[in-house]
C-alpha atoms as a PDB file:
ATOM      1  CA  UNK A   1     -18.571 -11.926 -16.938  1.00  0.00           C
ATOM      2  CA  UNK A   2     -16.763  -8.896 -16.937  1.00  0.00           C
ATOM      3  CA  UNK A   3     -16.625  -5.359 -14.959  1.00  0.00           C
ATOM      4  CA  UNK A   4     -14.560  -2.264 -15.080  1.00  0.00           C
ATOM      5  CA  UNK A   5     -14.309  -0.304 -12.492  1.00  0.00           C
ATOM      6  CA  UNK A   6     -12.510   2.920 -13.090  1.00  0.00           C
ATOM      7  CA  UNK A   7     -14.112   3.211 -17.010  1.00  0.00           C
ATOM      8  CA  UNK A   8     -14.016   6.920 -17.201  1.00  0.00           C
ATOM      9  CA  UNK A   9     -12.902  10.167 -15.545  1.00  0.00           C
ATOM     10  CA  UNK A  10     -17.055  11.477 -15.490  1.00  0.00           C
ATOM     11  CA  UNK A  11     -17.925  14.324 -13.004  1.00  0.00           C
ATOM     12  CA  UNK A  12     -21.752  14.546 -12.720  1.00  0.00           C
ATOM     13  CA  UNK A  13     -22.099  18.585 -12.598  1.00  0.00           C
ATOM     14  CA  UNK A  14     -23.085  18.947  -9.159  1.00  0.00           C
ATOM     15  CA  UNK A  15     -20.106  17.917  -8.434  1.00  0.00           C
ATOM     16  CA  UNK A  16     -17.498  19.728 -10.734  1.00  0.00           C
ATOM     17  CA  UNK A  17     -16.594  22.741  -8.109  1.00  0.00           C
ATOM     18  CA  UNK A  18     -14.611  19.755  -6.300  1.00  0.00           C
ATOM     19  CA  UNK A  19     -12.365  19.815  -9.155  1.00  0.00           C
ATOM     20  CA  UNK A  20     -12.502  23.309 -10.553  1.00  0.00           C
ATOM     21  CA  UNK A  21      -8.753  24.247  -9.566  1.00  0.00           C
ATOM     22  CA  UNK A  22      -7.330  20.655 -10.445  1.00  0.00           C
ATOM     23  CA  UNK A  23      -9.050  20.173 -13.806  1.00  0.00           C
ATOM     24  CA  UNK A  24      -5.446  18.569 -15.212  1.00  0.00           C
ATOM     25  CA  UNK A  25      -6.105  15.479 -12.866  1.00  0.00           C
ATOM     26  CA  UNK A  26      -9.088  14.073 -14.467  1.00  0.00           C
ATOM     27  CA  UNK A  27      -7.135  13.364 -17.827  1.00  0.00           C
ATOM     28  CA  UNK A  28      -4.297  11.688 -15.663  1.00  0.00           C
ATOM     29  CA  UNK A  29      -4.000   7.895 -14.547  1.00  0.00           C
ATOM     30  CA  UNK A  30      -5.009   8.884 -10.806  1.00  0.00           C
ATOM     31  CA  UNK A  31      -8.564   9.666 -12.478  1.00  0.00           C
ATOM     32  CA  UNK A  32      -9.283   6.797 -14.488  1.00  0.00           C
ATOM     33  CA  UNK A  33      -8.004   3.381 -15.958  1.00  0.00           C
ATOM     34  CA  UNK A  34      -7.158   4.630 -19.711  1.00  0.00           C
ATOM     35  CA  UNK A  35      -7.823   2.234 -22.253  1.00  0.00           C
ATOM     36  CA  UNK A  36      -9.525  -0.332 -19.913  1.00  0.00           C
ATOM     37  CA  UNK A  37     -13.205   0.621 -21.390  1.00  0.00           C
ATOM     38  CA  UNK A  38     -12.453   0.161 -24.366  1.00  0.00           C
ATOM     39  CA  UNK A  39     -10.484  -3.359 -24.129  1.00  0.00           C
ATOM     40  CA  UNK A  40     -13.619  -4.463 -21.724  1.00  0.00           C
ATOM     41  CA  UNK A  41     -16.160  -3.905 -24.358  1.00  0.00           C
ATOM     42  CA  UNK A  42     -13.901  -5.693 -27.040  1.00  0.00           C
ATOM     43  CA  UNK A  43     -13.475  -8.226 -24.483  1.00  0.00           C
ATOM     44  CA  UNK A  44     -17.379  -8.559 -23.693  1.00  0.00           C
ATOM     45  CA  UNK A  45     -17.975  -8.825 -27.542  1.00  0.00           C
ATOM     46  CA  UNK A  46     -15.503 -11.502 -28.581  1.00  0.00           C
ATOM     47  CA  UNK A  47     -16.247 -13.529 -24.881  1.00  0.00           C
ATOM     48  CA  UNK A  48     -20.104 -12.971 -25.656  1.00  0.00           C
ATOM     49  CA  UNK A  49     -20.019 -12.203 -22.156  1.00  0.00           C
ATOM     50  CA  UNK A  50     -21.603  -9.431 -19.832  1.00  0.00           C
ATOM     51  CA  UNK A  51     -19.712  -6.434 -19.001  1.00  0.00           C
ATOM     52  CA  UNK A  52     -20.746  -4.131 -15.914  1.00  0.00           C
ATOM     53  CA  UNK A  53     -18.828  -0.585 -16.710  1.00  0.00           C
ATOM     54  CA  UNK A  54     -18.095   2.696 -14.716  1.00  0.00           C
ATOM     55  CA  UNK A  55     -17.709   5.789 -16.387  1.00  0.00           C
ATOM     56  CA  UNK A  56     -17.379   7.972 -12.529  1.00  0.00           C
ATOM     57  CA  UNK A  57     -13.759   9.250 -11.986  1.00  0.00           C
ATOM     58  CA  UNK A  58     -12.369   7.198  -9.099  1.00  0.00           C
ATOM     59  CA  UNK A  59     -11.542  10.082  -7.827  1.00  0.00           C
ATOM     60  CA  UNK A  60     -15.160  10.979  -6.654  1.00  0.00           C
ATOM     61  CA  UNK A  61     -15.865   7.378  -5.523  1.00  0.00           C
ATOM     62  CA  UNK A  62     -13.235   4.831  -6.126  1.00  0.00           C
ATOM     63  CA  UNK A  63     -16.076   1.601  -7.161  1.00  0.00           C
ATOM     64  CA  UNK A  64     -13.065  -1.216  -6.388  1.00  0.00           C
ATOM     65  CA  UNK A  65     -12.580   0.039  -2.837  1.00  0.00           C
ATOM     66  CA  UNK A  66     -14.623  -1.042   0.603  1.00  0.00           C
ATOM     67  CA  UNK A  67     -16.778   1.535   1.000  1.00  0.00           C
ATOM     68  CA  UNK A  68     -14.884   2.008   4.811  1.00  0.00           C
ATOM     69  CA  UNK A  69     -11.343   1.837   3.209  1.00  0.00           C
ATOM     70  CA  UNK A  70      -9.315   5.317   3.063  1.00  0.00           C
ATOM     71  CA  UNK A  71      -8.414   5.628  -0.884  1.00  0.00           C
ATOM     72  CA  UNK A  72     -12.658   5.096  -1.703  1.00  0.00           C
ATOM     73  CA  UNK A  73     -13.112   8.718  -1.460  1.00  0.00           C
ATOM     74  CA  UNK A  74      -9.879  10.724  -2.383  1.00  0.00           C
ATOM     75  CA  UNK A  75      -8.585  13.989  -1.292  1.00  0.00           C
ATOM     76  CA  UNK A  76     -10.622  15.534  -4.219  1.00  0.00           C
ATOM     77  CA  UNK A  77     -14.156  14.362  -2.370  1.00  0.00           C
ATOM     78  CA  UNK A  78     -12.930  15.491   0.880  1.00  0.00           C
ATOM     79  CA  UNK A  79     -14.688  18.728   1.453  1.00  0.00           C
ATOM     80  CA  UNK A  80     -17.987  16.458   0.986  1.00  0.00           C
ATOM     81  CA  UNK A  81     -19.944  15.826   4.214  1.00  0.00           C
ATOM     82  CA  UNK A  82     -21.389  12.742   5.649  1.00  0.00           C
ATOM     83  CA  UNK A  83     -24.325  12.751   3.936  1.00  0.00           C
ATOM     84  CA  UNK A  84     -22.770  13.914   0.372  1.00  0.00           C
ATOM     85  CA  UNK A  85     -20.537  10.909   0.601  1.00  0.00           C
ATOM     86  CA  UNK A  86     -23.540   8.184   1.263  1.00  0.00           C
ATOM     87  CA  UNK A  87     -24.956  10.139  -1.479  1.00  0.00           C
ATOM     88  CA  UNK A  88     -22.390   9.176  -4.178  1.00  0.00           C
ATOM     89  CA  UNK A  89     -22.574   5.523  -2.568  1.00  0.00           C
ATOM     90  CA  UNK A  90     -26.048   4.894  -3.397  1.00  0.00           C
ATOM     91  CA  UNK A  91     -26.134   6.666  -6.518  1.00  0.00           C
ATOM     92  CA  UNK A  92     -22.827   5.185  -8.129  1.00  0.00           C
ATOM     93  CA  UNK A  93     -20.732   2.677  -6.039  1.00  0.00           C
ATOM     94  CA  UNK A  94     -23.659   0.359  -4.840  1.00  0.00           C
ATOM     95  CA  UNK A  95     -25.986  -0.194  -7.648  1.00  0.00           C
ATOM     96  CA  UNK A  96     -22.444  -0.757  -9.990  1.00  0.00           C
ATOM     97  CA  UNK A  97     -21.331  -3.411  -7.070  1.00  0.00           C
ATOM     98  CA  UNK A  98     -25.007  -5.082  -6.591  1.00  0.00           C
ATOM     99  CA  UNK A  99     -25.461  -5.661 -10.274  1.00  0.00           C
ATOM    100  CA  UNK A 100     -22.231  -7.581 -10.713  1.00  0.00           C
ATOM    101  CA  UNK A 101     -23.590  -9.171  -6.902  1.00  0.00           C
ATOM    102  CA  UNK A 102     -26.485  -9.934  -8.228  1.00  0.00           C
ATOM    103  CA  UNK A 103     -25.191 -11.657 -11.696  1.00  0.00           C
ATOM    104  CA  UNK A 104     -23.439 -14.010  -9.795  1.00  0.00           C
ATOM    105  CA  UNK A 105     -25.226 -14.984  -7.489  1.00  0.00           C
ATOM    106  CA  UNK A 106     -28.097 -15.932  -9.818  1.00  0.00           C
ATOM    107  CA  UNK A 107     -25.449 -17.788 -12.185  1.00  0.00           C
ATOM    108  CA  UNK A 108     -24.223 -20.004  -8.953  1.00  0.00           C
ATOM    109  CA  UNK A 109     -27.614 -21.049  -7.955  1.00  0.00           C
ATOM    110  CA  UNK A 110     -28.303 -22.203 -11.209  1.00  0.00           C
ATOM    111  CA  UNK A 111     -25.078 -24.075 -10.779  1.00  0.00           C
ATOM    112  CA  UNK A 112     -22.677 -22.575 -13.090  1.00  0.00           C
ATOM    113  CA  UNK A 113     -19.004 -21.294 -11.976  1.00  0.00           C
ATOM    114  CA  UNK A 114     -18.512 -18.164 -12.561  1.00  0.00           C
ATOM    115  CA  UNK A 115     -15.417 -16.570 -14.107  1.00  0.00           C
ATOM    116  CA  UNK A 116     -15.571 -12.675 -13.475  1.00  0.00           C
ATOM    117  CA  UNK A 117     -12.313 -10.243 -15.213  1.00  0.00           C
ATOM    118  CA  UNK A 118     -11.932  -6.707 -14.058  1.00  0.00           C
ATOM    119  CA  UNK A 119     -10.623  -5.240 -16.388  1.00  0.00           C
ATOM    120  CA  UNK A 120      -7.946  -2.215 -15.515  1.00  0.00           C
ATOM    121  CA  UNK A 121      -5.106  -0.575 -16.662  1.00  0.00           C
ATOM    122  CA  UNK A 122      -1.803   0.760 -15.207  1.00  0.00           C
ATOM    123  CA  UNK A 123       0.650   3.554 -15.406  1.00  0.00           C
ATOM    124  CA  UNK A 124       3.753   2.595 -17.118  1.00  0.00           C
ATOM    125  CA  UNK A 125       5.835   4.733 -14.334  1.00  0.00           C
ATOM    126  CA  UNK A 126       4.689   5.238 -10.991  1.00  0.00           C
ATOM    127  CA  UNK A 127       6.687   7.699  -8.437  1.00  0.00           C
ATOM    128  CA  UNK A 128       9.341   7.309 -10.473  1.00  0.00           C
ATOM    129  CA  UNK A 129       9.409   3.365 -11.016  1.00  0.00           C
ATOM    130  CA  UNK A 130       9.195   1.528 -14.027  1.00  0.00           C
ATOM    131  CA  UNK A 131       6.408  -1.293 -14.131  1.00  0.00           C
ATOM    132  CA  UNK A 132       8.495  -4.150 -15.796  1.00  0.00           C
ATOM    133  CA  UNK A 133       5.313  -6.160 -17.108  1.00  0.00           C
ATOM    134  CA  UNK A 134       2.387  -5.641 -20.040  1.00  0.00           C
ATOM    135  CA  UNK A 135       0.442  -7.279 -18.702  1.00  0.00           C
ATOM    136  CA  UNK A 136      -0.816  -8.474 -14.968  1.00  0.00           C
ATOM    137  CA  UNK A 137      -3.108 -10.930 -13.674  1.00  0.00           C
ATOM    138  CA  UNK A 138      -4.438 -10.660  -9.967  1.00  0.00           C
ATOM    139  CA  UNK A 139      -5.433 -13.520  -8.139  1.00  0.00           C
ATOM    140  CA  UNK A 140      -6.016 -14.738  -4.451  1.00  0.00           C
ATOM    141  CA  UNK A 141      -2.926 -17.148  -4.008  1.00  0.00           C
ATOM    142  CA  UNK A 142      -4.886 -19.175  -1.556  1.00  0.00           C
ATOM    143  CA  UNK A 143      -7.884 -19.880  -4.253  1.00  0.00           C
ATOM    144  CA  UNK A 144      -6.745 -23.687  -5.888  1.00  0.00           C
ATOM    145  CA  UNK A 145      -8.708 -22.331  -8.851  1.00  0.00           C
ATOM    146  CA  UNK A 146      -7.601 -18.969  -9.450  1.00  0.00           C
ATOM    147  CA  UNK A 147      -4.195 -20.062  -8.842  1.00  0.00           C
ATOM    148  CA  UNK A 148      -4.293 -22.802 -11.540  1.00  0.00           C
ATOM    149  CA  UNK A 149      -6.291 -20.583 -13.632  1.00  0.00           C
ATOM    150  CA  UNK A 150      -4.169 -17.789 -13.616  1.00  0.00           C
ATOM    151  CA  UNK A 151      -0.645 -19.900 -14.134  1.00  0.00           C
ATOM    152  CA  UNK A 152      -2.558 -21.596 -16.805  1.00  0.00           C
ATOM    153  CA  UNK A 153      -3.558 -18.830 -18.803  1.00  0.00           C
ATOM    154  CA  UNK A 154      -0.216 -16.640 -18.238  1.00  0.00           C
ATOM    155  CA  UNK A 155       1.877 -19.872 -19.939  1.00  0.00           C
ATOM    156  CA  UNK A 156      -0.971 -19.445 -23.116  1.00  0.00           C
ATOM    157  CA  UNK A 157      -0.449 -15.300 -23.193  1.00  0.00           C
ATOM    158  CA  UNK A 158       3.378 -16.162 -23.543  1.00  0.00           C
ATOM    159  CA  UNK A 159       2.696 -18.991 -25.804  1.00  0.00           C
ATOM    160  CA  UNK A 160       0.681 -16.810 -28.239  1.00  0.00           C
ATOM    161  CA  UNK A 161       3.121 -13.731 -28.191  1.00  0.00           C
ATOM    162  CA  UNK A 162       6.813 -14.465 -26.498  1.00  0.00           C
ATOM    163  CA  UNK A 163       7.524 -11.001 -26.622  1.00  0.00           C
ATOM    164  CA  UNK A 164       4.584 -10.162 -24.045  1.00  0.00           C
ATOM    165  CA  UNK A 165       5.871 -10.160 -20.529  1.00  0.00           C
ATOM    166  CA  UNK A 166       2.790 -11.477 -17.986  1.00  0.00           C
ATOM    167  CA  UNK A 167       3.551 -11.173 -14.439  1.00  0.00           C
ATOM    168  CA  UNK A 168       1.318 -12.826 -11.801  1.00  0.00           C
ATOM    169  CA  UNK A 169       0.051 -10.767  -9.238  1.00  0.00           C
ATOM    170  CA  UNK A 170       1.709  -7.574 -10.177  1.00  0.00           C
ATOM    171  CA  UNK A 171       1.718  -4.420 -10.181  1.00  0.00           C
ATOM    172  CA  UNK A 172      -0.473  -5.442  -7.237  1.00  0.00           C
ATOM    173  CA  UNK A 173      -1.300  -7.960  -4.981  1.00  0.00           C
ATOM    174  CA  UNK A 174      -4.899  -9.620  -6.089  1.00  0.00           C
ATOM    175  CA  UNK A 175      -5.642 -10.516  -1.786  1.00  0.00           C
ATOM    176  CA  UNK A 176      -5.499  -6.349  -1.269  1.00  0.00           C
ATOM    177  CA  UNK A 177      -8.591  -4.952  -1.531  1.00  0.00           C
ATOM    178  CA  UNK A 178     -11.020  -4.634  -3.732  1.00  0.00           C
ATOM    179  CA  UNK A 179     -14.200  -6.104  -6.140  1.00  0.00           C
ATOM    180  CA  UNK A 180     -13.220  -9.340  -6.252  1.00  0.00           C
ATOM    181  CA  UNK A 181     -11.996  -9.448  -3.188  1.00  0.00           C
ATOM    182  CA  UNK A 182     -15.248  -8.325  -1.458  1.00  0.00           C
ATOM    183  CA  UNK A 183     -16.877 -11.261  -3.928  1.00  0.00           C
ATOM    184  CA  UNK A 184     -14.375 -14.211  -2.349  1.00  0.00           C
ATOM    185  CA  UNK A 185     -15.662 -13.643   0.751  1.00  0.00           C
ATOM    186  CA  UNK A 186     -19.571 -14.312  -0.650  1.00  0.00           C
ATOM    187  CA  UNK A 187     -18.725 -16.924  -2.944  1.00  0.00           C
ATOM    188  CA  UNK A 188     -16.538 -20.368  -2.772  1.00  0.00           C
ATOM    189  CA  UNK A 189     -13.551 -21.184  -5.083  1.00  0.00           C
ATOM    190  CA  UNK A 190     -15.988 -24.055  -6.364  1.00  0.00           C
ATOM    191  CA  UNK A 191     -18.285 -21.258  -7.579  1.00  0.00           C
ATOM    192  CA  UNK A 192     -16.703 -17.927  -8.315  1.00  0.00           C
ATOM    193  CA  UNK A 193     -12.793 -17.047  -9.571  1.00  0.00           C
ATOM    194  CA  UNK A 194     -12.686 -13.278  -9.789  1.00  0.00           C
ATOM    195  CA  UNK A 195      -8.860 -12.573 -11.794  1.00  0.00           C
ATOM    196  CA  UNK A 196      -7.915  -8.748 -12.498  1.00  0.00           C
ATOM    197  CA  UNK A 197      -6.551  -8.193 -15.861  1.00  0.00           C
ATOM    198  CA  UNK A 198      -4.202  -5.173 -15.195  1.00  0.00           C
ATOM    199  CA  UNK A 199      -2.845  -3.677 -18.796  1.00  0.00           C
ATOM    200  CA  UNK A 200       0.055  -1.744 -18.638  1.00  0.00           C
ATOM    201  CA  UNK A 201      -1.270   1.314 -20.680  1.00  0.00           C
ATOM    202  CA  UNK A 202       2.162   1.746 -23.058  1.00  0.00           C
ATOM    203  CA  UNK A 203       0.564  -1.714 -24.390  1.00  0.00           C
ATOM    204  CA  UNK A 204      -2.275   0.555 -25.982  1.00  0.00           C
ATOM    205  CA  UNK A 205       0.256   2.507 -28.078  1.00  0.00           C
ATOM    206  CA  UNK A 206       2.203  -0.454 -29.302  1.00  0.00           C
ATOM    207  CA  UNK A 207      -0.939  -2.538 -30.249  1.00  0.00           C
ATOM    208  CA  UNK A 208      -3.927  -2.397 -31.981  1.00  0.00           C
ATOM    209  CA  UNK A 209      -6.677  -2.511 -29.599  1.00  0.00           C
ATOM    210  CA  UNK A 210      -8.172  -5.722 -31.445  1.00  0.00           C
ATOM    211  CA  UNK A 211      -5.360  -7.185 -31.921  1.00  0.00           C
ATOM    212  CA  UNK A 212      -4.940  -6.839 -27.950  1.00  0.00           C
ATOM    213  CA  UNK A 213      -8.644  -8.306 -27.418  1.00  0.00           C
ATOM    214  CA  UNK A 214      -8.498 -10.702 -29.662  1.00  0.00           C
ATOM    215  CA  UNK A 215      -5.213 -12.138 -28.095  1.00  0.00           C
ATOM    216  CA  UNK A 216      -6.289 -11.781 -24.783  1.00  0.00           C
ATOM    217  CA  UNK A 217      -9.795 -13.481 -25.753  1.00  0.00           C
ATOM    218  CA  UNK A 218      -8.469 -16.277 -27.169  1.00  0.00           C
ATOM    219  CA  UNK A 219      -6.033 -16.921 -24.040  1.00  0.00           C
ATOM    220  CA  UNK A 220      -8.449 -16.946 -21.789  1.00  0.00           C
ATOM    221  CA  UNK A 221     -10.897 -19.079 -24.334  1.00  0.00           C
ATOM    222  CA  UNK A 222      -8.775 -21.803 -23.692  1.00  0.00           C
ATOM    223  CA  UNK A 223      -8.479 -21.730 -20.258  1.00  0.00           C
ATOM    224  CA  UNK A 224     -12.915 -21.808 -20.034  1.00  0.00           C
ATOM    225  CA  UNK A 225     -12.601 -24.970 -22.588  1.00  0.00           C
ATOM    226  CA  UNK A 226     -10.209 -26.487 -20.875  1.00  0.00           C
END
């Protein structure tokens, strides 16, 4: 299965005085993954596999944060009250996180192992750094399966196009949290490996974007054979 959590850079319209003096920001990477819709949906179709998709800006409600950590609501939501806050919770961040929950959990019971991708995107410069990889995948180190699964299907990316450069658990660490994070601690390595496919977002201007799924599709094909 797959989810993306930071789709789209939506303001519902009771909420758009939040962002009426800082309108450039929603069209910027702190708003929204860009491209990472998109690939998810080409990803779903060629996988034939479920996709669970955000279209809120992060920057109301970040959906791949603990609801308790610091960055879920941003500096943009902080004039929003106690109340306002469980408010966007229940309307956006839990029913998106239940769903994918839910999925799972009824896909382990009737024994299967589930292999979840969140799909997301990064800036190619960040506070002045250059991110030296297309393309990332996240993992929890300490997982046997993710681990294998993840060196595994990093050797078939380079195998299929030498020119990509696939780092492992970069620009981020996949233990830090978020989604699949949250998910390790419900489900066992025997029954769910959550990887984050981060996409460094100069990759969508150099390639086709089904030439990119299909590559990426196929890579990870192999690894679900295997």
């Amino acid at each position: 299965m797959l989810s993306c959590e930071h789709g789209g850079n939506r303001v519902p319209s009771r909420y758009a005085s939040l962002f009426a003096r800082a309108r450039g920001v929603l069209e910027t990477h702190r708003a929204y993954d860009r491209g990472a819709l998109p690939l998810a949906r080409a990803l779903s179709r060629r996988l034939r596999a479920p996709l669970h998709a955000a279209r809120i800006t992060r920057l109301l409600v970040d959906l791949n944060r603990t609801s308790r950590h610091p960055a879920c609501f941003s500096r943009y939501s902080a004039p929003l009250d106690r109340a306002q806050r469980d408010e966007l919770l229940a309307r956006f961040y839990t029913p998106h996180r239940a769903a994918i929950d839910a999925r799972i959990g009824a896909s382990t019971r009737a024994g299967r192992r589930v292999l979840h991708l969140a799909v997301h995107s990064f800036t190619p410069v960040l506070r002045g750094e250059v991110r030296n990889a297309d393309l990332g995948l996240l993992y929890d180190p300490r997982r046997p399966g993710e681990r294998a699964l993840c060196a595994a299907w990093s050797r078939a990316l380079r195998a299929a196009d030498p020119s990509l450069r696939v780092r492992l658990n970069y620009p981020y660490r996949g233990s830090s949290d978020g989604l699949t994070t949250a998910l390790r601690k419900r489900y066992p390595d025997a029954e769910y490996l959550g990887v984050e496919l981060e996409v460094n977002q100069r990759l969508f201007e150099r390639r086709a974007l089904a030439q990119l799924a299909r590559l990426i599709a196929a890579s990870v094909a192999q690894q679900i054979d295997a």
